[in-house]
Protein backbone atom coordinates (compact mmCIF):
# COMPACT_ATOMS: atom_id res chain seq x y z
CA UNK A 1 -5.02 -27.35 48.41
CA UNK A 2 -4.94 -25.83 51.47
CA UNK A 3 -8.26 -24.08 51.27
CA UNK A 4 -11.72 -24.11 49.35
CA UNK A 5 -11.98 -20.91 48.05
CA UNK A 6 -15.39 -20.10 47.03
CA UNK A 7 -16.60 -17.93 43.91
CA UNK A 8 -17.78 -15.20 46.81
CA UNK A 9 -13.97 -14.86 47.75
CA UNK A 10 -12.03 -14.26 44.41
CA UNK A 11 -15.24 -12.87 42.19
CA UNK A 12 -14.52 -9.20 40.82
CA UNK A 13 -17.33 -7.01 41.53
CA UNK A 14 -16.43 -3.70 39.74
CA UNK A 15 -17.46 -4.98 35.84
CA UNK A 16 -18.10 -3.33 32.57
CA UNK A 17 -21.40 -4.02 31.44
CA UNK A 18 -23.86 -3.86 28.69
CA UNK A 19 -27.50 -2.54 28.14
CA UNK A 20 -29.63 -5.48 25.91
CA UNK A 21 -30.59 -2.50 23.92
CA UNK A 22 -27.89 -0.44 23.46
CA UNK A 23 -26.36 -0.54 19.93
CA UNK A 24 -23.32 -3.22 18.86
CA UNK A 25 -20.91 -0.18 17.71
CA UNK A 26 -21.60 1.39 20.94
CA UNK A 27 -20.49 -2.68 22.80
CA UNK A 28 -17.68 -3.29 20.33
CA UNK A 29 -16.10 0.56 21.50
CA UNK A 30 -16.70 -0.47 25.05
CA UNK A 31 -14.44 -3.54 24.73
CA UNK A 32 -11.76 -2.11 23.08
CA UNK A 33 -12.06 1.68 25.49
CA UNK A 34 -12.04 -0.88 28.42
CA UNK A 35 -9.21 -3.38 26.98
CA UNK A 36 -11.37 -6.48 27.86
CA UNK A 37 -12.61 -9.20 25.63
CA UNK A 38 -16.25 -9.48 27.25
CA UNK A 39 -18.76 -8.97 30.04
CA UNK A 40 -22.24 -9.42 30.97
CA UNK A 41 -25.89 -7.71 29.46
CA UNK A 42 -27.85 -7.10 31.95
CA UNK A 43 -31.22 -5.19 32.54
CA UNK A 44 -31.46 -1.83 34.48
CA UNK A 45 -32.47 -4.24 37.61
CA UNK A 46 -29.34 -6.12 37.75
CA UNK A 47 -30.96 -8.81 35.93
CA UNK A 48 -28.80 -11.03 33.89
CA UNK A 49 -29.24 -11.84 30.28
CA UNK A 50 -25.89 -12.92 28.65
CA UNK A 51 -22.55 -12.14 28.01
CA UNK A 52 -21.59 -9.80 25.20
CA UNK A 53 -18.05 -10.85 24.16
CA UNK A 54 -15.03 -10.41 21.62
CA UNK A 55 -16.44 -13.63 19.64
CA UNK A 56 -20.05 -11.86 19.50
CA UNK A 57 -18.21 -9.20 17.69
CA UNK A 58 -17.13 -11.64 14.62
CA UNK A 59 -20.72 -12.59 14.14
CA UNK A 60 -21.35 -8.94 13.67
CA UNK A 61 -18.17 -8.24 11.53
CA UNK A 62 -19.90 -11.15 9.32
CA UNK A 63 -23.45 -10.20 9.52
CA UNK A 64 -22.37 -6.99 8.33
CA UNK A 65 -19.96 -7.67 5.69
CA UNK A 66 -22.10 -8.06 2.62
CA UNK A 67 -23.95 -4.39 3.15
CA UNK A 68 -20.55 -3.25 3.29
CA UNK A 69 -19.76 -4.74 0.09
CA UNK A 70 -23.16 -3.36 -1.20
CA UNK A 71 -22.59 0.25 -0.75
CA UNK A 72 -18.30 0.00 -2.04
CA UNK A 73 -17.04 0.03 1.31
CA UNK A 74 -15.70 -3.42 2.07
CA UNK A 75 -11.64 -3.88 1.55
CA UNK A 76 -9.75 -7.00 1.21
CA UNK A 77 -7.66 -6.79 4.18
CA UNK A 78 -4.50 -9.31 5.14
CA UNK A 79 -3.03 -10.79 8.25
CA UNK A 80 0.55 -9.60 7.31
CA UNK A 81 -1.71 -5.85 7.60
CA UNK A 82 -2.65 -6.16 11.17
CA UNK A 83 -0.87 -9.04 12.62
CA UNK A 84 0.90 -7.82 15.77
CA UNK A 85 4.89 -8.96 15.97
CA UNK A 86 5.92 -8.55 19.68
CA UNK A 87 4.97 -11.09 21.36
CA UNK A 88 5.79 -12.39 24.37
CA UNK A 89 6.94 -16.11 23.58
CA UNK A 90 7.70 -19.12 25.21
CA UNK A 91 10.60 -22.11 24.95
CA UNK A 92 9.12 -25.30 25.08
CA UNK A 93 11.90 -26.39 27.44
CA UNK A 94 11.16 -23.47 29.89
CA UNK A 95 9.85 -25.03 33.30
CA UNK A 96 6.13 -25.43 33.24
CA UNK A 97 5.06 -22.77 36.51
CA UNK A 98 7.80 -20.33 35.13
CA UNK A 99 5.54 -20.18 32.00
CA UNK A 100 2.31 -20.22 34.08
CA UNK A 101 4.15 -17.05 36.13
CA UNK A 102 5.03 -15.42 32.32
CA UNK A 103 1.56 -15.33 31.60
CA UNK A 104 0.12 -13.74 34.91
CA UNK A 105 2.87 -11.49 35.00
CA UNK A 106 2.29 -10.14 31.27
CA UNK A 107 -1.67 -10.31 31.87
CA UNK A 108 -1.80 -12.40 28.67
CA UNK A 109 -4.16 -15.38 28.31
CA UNK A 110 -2.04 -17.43 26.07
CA UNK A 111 1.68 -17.36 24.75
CA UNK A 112 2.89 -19.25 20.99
CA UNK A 113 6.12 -22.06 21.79
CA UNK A 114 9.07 -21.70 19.51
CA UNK A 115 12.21 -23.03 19.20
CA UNK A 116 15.74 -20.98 18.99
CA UNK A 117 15.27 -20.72 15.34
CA UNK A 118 12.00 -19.32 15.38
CA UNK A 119 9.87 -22.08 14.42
CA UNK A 120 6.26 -22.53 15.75
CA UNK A 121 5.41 -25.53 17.73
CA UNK A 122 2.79 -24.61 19.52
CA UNK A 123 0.58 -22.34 21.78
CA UNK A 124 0.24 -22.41 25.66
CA UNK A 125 -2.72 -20.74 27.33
CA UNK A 126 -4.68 -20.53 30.38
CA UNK A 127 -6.43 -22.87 29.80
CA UNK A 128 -3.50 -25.69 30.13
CA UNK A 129 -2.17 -23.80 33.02
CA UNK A 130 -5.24 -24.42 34.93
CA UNK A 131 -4.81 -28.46 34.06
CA UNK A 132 -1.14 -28.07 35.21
CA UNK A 133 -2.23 -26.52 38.36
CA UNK A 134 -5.04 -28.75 38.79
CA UNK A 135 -2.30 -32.27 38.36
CA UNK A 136 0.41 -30.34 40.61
CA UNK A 137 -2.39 -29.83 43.62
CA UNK A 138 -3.69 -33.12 43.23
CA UNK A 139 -0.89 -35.24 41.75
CA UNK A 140 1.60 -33.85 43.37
CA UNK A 141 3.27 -33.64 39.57
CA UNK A 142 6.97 -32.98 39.19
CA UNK A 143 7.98 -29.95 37.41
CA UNK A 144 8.10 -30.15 33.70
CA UNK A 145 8.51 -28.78 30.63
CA UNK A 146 6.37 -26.29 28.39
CA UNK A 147 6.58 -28.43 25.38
CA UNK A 148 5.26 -31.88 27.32
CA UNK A 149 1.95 -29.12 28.02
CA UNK A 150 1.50 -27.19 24.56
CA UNK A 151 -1.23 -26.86 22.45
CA UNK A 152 0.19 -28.59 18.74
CA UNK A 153 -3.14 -28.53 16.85
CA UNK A 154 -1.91 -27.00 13.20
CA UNK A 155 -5.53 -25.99 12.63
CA UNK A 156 -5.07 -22.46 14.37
CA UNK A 157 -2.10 -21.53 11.94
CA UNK A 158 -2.50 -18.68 9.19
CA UNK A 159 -0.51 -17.24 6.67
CA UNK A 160 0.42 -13.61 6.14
CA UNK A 161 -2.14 -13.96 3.32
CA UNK A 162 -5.42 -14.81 4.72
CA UNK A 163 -7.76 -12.30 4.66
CA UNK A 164 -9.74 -10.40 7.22
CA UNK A 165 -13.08 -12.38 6.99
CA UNK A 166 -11.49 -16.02 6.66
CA UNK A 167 -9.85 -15.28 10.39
CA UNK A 168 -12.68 -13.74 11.57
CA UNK A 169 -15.22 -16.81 10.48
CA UNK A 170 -12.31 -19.50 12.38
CA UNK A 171 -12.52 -17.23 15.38
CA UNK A 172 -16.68 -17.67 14.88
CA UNK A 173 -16.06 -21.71 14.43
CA UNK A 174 -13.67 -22.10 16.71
CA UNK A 175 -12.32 -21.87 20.44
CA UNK A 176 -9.62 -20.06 19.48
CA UNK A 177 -8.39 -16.84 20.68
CA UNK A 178 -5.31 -15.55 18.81
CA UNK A 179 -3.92 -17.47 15.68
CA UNK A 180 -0.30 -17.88 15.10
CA UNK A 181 0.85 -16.51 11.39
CA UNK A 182 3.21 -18.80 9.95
CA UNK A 183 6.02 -18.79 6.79
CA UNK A 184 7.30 -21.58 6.24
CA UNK A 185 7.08 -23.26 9.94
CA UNK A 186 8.36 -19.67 11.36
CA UNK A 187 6.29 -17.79 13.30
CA UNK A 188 5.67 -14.58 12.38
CA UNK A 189 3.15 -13.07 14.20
CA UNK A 190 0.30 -13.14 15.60
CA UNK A 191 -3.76 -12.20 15.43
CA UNK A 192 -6.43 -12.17 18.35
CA UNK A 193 -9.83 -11.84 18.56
CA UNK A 194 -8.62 -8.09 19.60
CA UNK A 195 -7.05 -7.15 16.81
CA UNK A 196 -9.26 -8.07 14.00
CA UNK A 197 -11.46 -5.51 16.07
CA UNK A 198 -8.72 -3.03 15.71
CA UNK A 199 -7.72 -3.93 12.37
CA UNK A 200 -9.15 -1.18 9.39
CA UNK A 201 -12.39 -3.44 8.05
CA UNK A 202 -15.96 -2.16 7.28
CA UNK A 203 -17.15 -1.36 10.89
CA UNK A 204 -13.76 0.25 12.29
CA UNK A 205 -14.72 4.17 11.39
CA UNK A 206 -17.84 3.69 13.05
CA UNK A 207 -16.58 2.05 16.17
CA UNK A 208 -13.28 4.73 16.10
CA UNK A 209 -16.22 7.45 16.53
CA UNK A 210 -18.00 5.87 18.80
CA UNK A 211 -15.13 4.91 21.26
CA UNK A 212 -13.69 8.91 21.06
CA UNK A 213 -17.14 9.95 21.86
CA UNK A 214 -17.03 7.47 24.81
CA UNK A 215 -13.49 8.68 25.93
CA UNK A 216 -14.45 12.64 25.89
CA UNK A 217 -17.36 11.99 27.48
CA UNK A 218 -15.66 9.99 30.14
CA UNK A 219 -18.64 7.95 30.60
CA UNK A 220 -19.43 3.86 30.03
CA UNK A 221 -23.28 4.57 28.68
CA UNK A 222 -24.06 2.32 26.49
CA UNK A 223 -26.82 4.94 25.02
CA UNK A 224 -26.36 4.33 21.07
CA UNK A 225 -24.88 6.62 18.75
CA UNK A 226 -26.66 7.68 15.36
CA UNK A 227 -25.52 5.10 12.46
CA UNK A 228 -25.08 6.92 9.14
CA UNK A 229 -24.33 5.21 5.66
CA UNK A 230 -24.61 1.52 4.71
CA UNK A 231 -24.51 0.67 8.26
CA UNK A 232 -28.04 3.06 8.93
CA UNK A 233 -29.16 1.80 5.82
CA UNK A 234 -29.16 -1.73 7.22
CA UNK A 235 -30.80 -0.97 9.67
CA UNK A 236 -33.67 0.69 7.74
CA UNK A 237 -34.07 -2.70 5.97
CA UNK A 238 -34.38 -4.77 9.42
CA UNK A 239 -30.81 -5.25 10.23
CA UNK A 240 -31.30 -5.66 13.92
CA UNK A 241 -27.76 -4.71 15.39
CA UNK A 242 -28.52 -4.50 19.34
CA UNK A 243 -26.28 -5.88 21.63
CA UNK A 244 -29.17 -8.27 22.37
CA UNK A 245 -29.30 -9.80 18.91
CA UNK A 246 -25.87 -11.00 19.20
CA UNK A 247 -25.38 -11.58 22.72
CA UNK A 248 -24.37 -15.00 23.91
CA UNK A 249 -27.73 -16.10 25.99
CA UNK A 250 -26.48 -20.05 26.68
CA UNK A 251 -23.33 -19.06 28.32
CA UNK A 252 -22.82 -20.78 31.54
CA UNK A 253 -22.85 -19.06 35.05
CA UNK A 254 -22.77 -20.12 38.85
CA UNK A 255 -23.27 -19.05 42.08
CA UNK A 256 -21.63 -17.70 44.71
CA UNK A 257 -20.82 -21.11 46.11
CA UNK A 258 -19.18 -22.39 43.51
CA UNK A 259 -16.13 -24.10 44.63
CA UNK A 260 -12.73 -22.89 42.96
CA UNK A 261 -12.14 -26.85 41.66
CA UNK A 262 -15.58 -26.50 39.88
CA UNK A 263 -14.89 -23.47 38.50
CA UNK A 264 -11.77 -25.08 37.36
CA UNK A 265 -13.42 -27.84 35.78
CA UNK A 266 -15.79 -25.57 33.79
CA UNK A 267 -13.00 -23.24 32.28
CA UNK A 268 -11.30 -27.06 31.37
CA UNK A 269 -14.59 -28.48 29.93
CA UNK A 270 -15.97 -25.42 28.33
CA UNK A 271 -14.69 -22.51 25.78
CA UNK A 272 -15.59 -19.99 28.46
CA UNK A 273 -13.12 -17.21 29.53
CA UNK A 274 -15.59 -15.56 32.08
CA UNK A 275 -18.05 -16.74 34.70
CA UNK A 276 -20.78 -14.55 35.33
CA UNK A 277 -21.71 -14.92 39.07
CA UNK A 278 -25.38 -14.73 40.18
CA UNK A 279 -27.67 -14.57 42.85
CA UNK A 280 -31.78 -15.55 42.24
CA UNK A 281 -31.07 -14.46 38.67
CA UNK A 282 -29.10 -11.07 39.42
CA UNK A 283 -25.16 -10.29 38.04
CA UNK A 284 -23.82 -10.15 41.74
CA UNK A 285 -19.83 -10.73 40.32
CA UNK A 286 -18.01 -12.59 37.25
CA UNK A 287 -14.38 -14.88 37.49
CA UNK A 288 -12.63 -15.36 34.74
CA UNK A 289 -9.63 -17.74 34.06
CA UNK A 290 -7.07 -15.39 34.89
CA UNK A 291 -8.91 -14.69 38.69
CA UNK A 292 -8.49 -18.67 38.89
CA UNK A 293 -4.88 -18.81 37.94
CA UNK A 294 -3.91 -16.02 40.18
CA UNK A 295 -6.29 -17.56 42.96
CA UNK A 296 -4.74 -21.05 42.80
CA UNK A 297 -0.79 -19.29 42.83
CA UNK A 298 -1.38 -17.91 45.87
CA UNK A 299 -2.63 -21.31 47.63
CA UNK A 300 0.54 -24.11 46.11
CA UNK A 301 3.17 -21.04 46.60
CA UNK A 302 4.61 -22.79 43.31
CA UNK A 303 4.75 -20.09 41.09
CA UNK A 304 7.45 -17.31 41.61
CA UNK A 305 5.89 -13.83 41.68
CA UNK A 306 8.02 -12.74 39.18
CA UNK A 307 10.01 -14.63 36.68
CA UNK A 308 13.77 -14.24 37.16
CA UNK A 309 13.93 -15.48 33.75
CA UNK A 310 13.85 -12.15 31.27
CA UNK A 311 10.82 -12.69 28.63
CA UNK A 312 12.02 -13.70 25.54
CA UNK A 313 10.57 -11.74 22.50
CA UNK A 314 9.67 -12.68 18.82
CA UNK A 315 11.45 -10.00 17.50
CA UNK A 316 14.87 -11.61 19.30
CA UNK A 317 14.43 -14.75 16.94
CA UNK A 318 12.70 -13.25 14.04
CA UNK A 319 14.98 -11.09 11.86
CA UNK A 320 13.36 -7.59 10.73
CA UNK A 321 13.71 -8.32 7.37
CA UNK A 322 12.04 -11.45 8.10
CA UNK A 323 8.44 -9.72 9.45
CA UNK A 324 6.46 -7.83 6.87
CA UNK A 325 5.25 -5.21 9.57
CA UNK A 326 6.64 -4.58 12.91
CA UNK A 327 4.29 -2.77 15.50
């Protein structure tokens, strides 16, 4: 490379963040009103305590579940109900920095491989772009193909049929950010982390309130909202639903030193999306994986700013009739 950039130089320093206090509803709205899958709890002082995140939310989905099933208001719900169907997909013989530049250019963190038939082979993320990068700069790698880089592991598949809680307890046991639905080796859709918080289960009326009360009031406070129903009656019985509770306190930080090839190596060694930055224990700035990618494009000039190639789209492989529900 022809720099070391330093944490100081690519950290963002405008961030949502989180009270320890304020209530989970209130944190899960924030995520979705803000369209970002995480950010840091910190005290009134600037002092950092953990990262509240997307995953954080399916230990609350879970915790929750069985009062919801106590007081009637737990449904069954499916993949094939919320799976999303446009999707921005990749060819496995597509050249490897054209698919790097498909995912910075769609602000996605992760694209599903299929073939010209439709069938899923695999999923390439940020995480593998950052190890392409990493060989190109340091290898001096040819060019190659998606499918020599993507992500086979069959484990992440689901069917149209798996409920709402079996996804949500692989996306509490696993790495894994979106899950690939699958008939018959086709790929059908797909379901993040994102939209099993969207999707219509126990806790979405609660968080739909409390997000429109955050959007008319134009305001991020985190002060909590009044809980009514099962939800307040679990939290009579000791229920303790604070952002705090469920908070991710062992998630790893650095400094503002931090070279960008270290940083590297943690997002490649670690499950982490996000790297809070501190200074003498204070949130000063975070990087996540997607600040790394776009700060290592712009030193190896290898990836064109936009893709002259046109994205290709499930729904030009995957007949209508073909996909039970089409967002």
């Amino acid at each position: 490379m022809q720099g070391t950039a330093l944490a100081k130089d690519i950290m963002v320093t405008q961030l949502v963040t989180f009270a320890p206090d304020s209530h989970v509803i209130d944190g899960m709205a924030q995520l979705i009103r803000h369209n970002i899958s995480g950010g840091p709890v910190i005290e009134p002082d600037g002092t950092y305590l953990g990262v509240f995140s997307e995953k954080c939310c399916m230990r609350v989905l879970r915790a929750t579940a069985d009062w919801a099933r106590r007081f009637s208001a737990f449904r069954r719900v499916l993949a094939k109900e919320f799976m999303v169907t446009r999707l921005v997909a990749l060819r496995p013989d597509m050249d490897v920095f054209e698919a790097i530049g498909h995912l910075l250019n769609h602000h996605i963190s992760g694209a599903p491989v299929i073939d010209e038939a439709g069938n899923f082979l695999g999923v390439f993320s940020e995480k593998t772009s950052m190890r392409v990068l990493m060989d190109a700069a340091y290898d001096q790698m040819p060019t190659t193909k998606v499918g020599a880089f993507m992500n086979t592991a069959r484990g992440r598949i689901i069917s149209e049929e798996t409920d709402l809680m079996t996804i949500t307890q692989v996306f509490i046991d696993t790495p894994y950010r979106r899950l690939p639905v699958v008939r018959e080796g086709k790929l059908l859709g797909q379901i993040s982390r994102r939209d099993v918080l969207k999707a219509e289960h126990h806790l979405a009326p609660f968080v739909r309130r409390r997000e429109q009360t955050l959007r008319e009031q134009k305001s991020t406070s985190t002060d909590s909202a009044p809980t009514e129903g099962w939800l307040a009656e679990a939290e009579r019985e000791g229920l303790d639903l604070s952002v705090s509770s469920f908070m991710d306190t062992h998630a790893k930080t650095i400094d503002e030193e931090t070279d960008l090839l270290r940083i590297a190596q943690i997002f490649l060694g670690t499950p982490y999306r996000r790297l809070p930055v501190l200074r003498d224990g204070k949130l000063v700035g975070q990087i996540s994986r997607h600040d790394v990618l776009k700060a290592a494009h712009g030193l190896l000039e290898i990836i064109p700013q936009r893709s002259t190639e046109q994205s290709l789209f499930l729904s030009a492989v995957v007949k209508r009739s073909e996909s039970p529900v089409d967002f």
